[in-house]
PDB file of N, CA and C in Angstrom:
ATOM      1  N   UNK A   1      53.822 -16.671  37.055  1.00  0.00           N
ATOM      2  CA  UNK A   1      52.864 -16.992  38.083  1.00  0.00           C
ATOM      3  C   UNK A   1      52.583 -15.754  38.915  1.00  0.00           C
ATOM      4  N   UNK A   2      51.167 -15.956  39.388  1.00  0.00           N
ATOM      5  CA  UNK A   2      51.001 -14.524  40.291  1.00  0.00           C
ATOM      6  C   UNK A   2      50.609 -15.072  41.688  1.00  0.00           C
ATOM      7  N   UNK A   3      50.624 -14.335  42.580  1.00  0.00           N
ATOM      8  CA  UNK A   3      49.807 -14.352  43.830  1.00  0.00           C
ATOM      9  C   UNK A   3      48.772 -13.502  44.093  1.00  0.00           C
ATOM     10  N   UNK A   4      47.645 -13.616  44.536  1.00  0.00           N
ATOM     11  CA  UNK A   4      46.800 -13.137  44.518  1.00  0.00           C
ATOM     12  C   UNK A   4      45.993 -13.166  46.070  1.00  0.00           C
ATOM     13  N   UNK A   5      45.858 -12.208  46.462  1.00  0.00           N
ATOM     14  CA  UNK A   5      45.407 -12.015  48.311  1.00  0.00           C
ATOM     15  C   UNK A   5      44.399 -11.191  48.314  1.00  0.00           C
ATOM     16  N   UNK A   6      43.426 -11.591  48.787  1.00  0.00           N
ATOM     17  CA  UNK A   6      42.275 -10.546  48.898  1.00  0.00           C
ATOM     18  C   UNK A   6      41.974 -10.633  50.219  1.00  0.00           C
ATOM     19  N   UNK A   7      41.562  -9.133  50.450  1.00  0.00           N
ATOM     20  CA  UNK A   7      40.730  -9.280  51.652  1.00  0.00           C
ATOM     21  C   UNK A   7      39.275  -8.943  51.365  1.00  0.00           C
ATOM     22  N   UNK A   8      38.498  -9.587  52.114  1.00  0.00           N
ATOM     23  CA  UNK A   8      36.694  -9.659  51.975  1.00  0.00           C
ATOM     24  C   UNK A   8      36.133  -9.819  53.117  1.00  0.00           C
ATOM     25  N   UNK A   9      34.698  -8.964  52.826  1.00  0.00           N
ATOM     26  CA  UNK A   9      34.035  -9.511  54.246  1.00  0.00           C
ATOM     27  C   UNK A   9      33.576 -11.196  54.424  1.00  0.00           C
ATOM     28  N   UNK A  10      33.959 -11.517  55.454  1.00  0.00           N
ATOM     29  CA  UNK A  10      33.321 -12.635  56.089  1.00  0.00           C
ATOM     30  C   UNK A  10      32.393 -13.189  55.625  1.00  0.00           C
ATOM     31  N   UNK A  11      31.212 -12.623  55.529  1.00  0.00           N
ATOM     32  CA  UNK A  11      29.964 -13.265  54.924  1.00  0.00           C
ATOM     33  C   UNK A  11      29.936 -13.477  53.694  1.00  0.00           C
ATOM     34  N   UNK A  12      30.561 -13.150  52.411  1.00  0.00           N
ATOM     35  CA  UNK A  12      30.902 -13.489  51.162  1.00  0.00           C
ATOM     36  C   UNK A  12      31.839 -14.568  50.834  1.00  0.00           C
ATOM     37  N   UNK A  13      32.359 -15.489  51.775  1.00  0.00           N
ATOM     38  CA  UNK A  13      33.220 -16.188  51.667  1.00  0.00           C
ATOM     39  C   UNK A  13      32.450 -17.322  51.114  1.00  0.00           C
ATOM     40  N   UNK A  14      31.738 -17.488  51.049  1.00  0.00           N
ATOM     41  CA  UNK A  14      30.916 -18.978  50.753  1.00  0.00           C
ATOM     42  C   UNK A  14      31.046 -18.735  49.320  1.00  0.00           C
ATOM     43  N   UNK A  15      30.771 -17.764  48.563  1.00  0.00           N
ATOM     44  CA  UNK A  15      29.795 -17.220  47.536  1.00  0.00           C
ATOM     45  C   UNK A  15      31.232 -17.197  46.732  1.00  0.00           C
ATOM     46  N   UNK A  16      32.199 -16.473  47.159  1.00  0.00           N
ATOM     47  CA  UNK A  16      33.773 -16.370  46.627  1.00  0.00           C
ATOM     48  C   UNK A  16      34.468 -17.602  45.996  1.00  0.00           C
ATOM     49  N   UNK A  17      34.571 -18.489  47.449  1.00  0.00           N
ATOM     50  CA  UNK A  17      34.464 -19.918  47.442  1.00  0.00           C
ATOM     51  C   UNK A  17      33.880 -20.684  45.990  1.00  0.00           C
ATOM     52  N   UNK A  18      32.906 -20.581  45.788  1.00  0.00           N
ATOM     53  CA  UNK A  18      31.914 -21.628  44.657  1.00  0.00           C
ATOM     54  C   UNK A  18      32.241 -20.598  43.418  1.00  0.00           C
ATOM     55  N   UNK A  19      32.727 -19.373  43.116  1.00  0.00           N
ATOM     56  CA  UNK A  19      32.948 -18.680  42.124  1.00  0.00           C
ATOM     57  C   UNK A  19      34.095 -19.665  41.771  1.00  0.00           C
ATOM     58  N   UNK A  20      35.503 -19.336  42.393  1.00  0.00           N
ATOM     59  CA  UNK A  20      36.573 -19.653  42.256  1.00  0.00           C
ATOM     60  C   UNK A  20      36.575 -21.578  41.832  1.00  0.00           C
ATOM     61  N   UNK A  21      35.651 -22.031  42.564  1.00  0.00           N
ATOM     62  CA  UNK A  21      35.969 -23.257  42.304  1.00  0.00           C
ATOM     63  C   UNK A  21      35.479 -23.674  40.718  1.00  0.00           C
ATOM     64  N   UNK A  22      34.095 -22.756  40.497  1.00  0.00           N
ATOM     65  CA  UNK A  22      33.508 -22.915  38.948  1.00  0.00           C
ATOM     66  C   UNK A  22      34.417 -22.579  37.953  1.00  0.00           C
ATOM     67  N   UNK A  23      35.433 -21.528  38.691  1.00  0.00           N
ATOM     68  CA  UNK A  23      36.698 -21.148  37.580  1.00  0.00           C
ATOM     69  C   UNK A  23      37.675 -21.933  36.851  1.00  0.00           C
ATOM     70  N   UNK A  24      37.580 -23.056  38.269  1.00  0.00           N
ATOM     71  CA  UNK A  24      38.760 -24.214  37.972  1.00  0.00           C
ATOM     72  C   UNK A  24      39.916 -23.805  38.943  1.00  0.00           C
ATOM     73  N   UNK A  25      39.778 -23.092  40.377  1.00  0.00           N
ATOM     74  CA  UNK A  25      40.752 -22.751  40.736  1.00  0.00           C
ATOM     75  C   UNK A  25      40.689 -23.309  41.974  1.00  0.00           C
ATOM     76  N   UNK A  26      41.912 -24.172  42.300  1.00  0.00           N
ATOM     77  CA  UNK A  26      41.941 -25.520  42.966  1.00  0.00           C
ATOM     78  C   UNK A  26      42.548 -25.388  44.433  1.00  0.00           C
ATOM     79  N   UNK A  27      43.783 -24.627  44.839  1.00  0.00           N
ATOM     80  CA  UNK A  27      43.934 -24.573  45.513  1.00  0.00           C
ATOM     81  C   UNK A  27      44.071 -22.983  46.261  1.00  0.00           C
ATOM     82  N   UNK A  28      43.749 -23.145  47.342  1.00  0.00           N
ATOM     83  CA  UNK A  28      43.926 -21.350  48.300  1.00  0.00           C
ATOM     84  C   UNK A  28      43.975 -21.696  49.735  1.00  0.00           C
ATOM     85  N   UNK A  29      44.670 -20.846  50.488  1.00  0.00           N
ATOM     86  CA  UNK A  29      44.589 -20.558  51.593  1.00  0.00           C
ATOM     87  C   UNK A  29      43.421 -19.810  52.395  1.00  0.00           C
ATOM     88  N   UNK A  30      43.399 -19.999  53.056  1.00  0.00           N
ATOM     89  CA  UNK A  30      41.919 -18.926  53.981  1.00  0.00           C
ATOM     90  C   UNK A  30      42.390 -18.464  55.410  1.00  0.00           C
ATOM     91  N   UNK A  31      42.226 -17.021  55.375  1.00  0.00           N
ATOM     92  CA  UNK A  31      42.732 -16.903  56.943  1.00  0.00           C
ATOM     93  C   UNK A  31      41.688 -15.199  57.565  1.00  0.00           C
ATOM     94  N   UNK A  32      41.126 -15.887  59.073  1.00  0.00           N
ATOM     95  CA  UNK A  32      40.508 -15.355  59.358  1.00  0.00           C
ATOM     96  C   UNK A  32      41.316 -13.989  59.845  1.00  0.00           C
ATOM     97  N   UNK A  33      41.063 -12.400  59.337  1.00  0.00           N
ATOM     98  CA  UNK A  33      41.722 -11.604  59.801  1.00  0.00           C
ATOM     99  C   UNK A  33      41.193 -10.543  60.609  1.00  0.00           C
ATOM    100  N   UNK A  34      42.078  -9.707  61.140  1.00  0.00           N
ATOM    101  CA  UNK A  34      41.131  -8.338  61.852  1.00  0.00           C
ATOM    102  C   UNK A  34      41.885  -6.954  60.972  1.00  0.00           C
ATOM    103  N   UNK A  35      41.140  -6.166  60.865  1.00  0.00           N
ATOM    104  CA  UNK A  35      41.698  -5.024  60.163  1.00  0.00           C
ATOM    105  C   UNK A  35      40.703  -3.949  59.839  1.00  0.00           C
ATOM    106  N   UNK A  36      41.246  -2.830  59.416  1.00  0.00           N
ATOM    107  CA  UNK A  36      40.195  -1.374  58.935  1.00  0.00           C
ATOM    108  C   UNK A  36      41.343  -0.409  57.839  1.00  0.00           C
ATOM    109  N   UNK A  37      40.082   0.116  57.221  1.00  0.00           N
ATOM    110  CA  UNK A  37      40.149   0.420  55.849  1.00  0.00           C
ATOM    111  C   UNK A  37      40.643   1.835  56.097  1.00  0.00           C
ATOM    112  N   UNK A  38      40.039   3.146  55.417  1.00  0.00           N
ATOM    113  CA  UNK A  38      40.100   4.209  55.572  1.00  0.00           C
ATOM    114  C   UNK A  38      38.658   4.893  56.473  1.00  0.00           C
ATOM    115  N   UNK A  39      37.798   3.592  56.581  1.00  0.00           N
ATOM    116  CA  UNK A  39      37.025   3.913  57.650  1.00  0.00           C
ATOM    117  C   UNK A  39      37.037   3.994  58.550  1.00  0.00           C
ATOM    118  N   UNK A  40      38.250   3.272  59.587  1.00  0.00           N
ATOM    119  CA  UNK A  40      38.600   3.207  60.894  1.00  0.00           C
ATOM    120  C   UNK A  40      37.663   2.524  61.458  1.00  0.00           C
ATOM    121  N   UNK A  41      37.121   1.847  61.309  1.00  0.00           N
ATOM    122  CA  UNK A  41      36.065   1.066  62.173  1.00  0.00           C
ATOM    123  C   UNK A  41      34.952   1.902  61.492  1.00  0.00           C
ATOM    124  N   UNK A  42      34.131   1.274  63.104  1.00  0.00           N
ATOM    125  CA  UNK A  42      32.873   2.213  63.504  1.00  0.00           C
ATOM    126  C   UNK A  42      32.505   2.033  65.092  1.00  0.00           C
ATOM    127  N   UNK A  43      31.393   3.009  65.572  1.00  0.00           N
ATOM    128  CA  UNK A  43      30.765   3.006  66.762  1.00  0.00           C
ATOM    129  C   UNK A  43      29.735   2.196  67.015  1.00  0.00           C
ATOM    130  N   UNK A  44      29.816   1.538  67.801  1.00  0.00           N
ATOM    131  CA  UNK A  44      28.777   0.603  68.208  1.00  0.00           C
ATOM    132  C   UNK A  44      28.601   1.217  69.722  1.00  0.00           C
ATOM    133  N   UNK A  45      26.803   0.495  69.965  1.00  0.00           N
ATOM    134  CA  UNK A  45      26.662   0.715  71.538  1.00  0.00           C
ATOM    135  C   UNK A  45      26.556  -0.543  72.094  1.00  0.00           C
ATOM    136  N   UNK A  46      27.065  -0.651  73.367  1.00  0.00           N
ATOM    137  CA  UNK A  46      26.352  -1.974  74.019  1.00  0.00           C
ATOM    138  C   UNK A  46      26.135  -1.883  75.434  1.00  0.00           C
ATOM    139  N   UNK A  47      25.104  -2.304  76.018  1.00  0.00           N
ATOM    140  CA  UNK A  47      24.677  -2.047  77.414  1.00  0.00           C
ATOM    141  C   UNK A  47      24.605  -0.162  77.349  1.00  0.00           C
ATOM    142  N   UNK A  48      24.300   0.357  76.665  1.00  0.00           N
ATOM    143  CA  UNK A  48      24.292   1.741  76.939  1.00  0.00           C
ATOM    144  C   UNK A  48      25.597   2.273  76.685  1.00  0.00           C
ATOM    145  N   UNK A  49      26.609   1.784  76.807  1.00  0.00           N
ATOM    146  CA  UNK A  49      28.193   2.506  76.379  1.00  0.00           C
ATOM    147  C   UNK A  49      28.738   2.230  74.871  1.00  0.00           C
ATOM    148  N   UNK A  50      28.781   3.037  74.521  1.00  0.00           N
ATOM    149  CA  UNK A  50      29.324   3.932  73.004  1.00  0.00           C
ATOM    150  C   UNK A  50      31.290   3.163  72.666  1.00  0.00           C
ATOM    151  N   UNK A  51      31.099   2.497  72.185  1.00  0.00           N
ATOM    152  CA  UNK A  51      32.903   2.189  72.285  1.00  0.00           C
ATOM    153  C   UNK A  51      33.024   1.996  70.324  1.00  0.00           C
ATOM    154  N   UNK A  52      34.340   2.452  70.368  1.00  0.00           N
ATOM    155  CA  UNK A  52      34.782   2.233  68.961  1.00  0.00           C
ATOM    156  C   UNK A  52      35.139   0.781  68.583  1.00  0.00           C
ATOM    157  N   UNK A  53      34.818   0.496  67.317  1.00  0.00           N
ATOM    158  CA  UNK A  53      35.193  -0.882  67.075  1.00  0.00           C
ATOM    159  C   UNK A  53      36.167  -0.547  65.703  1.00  0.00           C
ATOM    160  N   UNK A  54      37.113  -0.707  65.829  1.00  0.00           N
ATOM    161  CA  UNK A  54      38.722  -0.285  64.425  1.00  0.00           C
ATOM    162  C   UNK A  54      38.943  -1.399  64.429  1.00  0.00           C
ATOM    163  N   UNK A  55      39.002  -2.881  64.644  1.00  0.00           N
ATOM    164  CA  UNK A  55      39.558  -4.029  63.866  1.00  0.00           C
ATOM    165  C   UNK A  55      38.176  -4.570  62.979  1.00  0.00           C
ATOM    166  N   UNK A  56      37.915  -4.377  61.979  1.00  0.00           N
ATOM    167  CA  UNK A  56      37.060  -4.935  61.985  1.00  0.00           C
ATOM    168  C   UNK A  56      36.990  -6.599  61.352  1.00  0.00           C
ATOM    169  N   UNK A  57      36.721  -7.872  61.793  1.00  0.00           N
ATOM    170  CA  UNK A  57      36.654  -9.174  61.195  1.00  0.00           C
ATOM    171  C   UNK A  57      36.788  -9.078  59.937  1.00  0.00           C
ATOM    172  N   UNK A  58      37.488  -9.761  59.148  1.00  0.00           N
ATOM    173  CA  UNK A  58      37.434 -10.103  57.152  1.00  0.00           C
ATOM    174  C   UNK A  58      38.059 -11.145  57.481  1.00  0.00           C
ATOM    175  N   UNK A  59      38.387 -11.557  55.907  1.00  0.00           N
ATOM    176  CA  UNK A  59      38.736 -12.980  55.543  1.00  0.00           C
ATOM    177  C   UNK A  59      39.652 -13.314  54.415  1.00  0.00           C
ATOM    178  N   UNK A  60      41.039 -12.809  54.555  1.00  0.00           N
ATOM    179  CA  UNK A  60      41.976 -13.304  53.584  1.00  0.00           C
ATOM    180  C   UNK A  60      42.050 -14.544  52.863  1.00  0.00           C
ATOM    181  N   UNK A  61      42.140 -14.476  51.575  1.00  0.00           N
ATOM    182  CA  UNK A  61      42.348 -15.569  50.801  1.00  0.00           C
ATOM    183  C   UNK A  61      43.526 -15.005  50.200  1.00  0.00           C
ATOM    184  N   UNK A  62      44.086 -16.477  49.279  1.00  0.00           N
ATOM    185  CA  UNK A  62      45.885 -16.398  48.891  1.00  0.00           C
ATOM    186  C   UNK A  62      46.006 -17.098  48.082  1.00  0.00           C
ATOM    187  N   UNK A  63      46.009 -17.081  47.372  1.00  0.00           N
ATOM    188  CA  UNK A  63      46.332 -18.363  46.013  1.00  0.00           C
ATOM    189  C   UNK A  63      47.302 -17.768  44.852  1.00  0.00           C
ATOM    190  N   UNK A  64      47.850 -18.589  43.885  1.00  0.00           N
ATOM    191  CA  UNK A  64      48.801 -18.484  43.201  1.00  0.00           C
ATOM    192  C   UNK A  64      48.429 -19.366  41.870  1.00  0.00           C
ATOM    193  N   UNK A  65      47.904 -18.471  41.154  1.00  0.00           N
ATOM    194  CA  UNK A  65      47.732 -18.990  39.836  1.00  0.00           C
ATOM    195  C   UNK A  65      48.495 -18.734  38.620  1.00  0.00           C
ATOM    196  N   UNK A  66      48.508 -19.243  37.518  1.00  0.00           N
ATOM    197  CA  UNK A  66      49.290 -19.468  36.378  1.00  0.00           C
ATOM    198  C   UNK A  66      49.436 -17.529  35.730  1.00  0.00           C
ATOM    199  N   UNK A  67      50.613 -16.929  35.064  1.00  0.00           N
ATOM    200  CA  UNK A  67      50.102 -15.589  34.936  1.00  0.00           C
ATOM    201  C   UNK A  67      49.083 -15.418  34.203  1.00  0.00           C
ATOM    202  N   UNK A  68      48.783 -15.929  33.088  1.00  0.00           N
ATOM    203  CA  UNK A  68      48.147 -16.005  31.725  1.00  0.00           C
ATOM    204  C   UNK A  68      46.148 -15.937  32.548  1.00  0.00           C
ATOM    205  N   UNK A  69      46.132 -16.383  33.850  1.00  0.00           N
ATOM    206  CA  UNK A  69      44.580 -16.722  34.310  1.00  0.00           C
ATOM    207  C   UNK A  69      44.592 -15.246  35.123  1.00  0.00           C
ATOM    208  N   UNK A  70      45.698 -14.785  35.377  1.00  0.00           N
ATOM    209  CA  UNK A  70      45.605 -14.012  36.698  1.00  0.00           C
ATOM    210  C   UNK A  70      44.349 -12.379  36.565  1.00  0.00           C
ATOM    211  N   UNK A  71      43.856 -11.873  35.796  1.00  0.00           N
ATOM    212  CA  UNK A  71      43.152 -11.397  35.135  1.00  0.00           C
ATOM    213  C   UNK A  71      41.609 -11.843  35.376  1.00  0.00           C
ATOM    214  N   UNK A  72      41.608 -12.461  34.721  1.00  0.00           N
ATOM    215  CA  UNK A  72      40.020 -13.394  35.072  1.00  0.00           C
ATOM    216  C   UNK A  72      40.145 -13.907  36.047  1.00  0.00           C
ATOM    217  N   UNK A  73      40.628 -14.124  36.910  1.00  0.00           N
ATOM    218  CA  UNK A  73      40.656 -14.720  38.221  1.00  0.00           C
ATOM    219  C   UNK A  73      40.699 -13.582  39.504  1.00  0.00           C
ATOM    220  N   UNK A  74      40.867 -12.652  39.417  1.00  0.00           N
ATOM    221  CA  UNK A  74      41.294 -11.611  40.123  1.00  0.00           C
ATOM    222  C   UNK A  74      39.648 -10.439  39.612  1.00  0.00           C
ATOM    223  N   UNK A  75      38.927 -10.473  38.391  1.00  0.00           N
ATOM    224  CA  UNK A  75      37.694 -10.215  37.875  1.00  0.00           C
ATOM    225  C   UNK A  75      36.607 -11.240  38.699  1.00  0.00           C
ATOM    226  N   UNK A  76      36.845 -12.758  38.618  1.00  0.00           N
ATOM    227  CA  UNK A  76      35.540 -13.382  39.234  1.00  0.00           C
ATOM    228  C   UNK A  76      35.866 -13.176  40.543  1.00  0.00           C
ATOM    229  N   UNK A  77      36.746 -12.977  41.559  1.00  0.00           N
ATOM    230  CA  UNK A  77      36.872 -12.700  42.876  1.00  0.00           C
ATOM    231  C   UNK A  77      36.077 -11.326  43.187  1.00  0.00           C
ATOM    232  N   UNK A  78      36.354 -10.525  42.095  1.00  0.00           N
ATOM    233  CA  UNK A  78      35.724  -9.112  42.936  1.00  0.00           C
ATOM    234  C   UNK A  78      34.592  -9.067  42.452  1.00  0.00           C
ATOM    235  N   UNK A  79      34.449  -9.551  41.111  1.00  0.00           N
ATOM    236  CA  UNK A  79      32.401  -9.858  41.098  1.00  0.00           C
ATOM    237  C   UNK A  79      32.014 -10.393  42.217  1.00  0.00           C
ATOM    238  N   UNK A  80      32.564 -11.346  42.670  1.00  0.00           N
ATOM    239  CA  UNK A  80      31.615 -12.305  43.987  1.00  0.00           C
ATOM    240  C   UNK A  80      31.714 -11.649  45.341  1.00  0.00           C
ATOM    241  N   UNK A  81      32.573 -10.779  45.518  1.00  0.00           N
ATOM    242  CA  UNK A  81      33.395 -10.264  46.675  1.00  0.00           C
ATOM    243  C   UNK A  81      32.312  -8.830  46.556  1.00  0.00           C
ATOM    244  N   UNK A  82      31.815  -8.477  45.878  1.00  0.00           N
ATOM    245  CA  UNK A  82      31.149  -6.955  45.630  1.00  0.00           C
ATOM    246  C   UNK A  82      29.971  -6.700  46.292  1.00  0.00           C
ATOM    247  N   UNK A  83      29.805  -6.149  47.429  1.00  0.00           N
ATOM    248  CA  UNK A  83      28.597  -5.893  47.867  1.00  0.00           C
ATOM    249  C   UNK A  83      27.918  -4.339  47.452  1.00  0.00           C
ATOM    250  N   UNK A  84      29.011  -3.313  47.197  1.00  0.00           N
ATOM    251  CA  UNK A  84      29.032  -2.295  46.607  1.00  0.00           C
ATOM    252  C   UNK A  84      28.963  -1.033  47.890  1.00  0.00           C
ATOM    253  N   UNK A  85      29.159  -1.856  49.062  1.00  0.00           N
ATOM    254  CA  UNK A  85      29.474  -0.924  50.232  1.00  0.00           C
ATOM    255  C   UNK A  85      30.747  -0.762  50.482  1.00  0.00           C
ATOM    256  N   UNK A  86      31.029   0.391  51.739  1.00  0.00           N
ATOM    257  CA  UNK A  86      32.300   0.461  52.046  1.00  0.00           C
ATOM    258  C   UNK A  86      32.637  -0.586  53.003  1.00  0.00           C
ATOM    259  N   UNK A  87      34.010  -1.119  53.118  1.00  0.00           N
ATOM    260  CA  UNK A  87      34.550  -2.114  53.704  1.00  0.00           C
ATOM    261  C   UNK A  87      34.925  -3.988  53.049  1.00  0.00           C
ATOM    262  N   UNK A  88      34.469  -3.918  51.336  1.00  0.00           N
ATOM    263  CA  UNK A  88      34.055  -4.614  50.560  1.00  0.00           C
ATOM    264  C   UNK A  88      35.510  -5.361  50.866  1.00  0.00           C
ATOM    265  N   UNK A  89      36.439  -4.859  50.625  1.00  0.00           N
ATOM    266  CA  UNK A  89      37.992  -4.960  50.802  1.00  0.00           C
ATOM    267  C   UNK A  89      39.231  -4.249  49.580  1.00  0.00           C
ATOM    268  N   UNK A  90      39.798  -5.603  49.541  1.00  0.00           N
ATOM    269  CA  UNK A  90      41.034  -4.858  48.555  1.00  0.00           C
ATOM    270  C   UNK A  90      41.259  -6.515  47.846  1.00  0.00           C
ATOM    271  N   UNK A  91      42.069  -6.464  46.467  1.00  0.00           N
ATOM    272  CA  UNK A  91      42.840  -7.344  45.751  1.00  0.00           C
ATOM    273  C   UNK A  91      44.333  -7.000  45.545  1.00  0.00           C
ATOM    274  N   UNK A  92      45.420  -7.937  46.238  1.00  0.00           N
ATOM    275  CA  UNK A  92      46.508  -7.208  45.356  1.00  0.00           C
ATOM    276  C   UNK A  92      47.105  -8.470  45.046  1.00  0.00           C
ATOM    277  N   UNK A  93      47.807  -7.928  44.269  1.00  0.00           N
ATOM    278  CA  UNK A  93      48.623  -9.320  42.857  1.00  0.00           C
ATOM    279  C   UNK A  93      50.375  -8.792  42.794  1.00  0.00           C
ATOM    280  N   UNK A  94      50.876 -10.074  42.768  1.00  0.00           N
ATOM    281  CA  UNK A  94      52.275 -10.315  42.933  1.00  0.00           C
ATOM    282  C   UNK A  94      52.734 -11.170  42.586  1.00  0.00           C
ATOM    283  N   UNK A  95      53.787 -10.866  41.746  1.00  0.00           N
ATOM    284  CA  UNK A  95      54.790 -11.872  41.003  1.00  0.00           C
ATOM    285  C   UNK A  95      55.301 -12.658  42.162  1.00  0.00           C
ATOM    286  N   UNK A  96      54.873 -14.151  41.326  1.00  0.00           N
ATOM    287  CA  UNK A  96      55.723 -15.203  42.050  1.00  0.00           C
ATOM    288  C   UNK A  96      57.024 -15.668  41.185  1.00  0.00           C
ATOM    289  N   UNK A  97      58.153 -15.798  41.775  1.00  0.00           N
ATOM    290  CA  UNK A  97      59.442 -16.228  41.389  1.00  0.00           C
ATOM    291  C   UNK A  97      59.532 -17.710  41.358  1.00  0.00           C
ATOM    292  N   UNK A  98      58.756 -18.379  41.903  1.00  0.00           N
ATOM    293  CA  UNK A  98      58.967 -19.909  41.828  1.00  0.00           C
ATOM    294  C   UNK A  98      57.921 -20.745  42.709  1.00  0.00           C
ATOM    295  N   UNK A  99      57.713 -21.580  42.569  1.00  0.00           N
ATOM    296  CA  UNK A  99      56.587 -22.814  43.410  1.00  0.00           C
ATOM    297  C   UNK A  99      57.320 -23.809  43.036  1.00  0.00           C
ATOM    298  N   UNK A 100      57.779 -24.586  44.561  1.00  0.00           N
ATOM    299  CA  UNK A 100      57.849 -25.957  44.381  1.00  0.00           C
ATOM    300  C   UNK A 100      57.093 -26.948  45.107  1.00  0.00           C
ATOM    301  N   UNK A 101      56.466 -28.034  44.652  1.00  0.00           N
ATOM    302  CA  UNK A 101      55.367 -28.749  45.447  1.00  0.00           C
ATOM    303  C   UNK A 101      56.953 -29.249  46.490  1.00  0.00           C
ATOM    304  N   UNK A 102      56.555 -29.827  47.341  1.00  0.00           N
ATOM    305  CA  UNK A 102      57.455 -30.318  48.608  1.00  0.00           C
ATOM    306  C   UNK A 102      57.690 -31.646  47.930  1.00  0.00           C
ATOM    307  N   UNK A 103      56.104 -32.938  47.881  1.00  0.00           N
ATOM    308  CA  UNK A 103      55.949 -34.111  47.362  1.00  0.00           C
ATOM    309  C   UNK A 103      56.904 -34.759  46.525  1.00  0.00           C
ATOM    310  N   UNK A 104      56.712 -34.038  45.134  1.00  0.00           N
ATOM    311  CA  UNK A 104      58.146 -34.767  44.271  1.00  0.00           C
ATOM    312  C   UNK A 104      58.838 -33.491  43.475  1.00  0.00           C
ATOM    313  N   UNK A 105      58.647 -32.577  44.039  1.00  0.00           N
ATOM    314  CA  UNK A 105      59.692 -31.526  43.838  1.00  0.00           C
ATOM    315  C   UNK A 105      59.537 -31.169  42.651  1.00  0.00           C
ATOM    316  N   UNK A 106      58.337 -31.134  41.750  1.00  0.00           N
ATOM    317  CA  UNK A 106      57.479 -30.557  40.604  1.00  0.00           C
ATOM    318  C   UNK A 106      57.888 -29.077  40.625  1.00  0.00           C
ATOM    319  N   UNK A 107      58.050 -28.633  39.841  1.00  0.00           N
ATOM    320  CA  UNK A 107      58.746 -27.020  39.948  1.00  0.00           C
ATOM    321  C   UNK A 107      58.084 -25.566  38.720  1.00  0.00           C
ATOM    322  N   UNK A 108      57.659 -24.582  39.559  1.00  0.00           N
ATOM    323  CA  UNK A 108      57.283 -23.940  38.223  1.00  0.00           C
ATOM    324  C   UNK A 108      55.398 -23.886  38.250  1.00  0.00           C
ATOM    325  N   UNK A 109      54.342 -23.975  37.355  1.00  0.00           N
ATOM    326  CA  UNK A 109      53.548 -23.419  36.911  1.00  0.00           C
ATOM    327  C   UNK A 109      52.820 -25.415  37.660  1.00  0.00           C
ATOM    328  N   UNK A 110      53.630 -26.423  37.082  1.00  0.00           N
ATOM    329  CA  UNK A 110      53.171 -27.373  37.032  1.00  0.00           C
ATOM    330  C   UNK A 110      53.032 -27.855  38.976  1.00  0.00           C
ATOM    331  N   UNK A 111      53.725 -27.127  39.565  1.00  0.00           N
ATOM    332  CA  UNK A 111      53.514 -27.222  40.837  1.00  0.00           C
ATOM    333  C   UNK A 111      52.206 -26.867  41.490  1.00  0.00           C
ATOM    334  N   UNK A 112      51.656 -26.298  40.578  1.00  0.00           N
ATOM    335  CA  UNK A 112      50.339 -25.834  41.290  1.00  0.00           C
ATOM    336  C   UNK A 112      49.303 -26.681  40.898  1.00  0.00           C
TER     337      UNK A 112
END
């Protein structure tokens, strides 16, 4: 089993969303985040004053799919996730050691 966490901009979340679900991929987490890349932000003005903006809003997702999918699943995320600018985000993937549902204590691949 893998884990799989991406970060993405905000506004692609819809689009990510309906990829993943056409995949067959059922369950994920979503969490609204703040963060910066190797861009450090950027400058914005407002009312006339110049201030840096370095957190910038994205949108973590987290899911844990079977290993054998983790490939194509981690491919339709960054097709949908691709705007082809900087700040698009990142994917990273990690061995999971075990899943157990809580419910009836289903264990393994079938937990998910």
């Amino acid at each position: 089993m893998k884990k799989i966490e991406a970060i993405i901009q905000p506004f692609k979340l819809d689009e990510v969303k309906e990829a993943l679900k056409g995949a067959g991929v059922d369950g994920m987490t979503i969490t609204e985040v703040r963060g910066h890349g190797r861009q450090k932000g950027h400058k914005e003005v407002y009312r006339g004053q110049e201030y840096n903006v370095d957190l910038l809003p994205k949108v973590k997702l987290e899911m844990v799919v079977p290993g054998a999918r983790c490939d194509e699943v981690v491919a339709i995320l960054a097709k949908a996730a691709r705007t082809g600018k900087i700040g698009d985000g990142k994917i990273f993937v990690f061995d999971v050691a075990e899943a157990i549902r809580i419910r009836n204590d289903d264990r393994g691949e079938s937990a998910l």
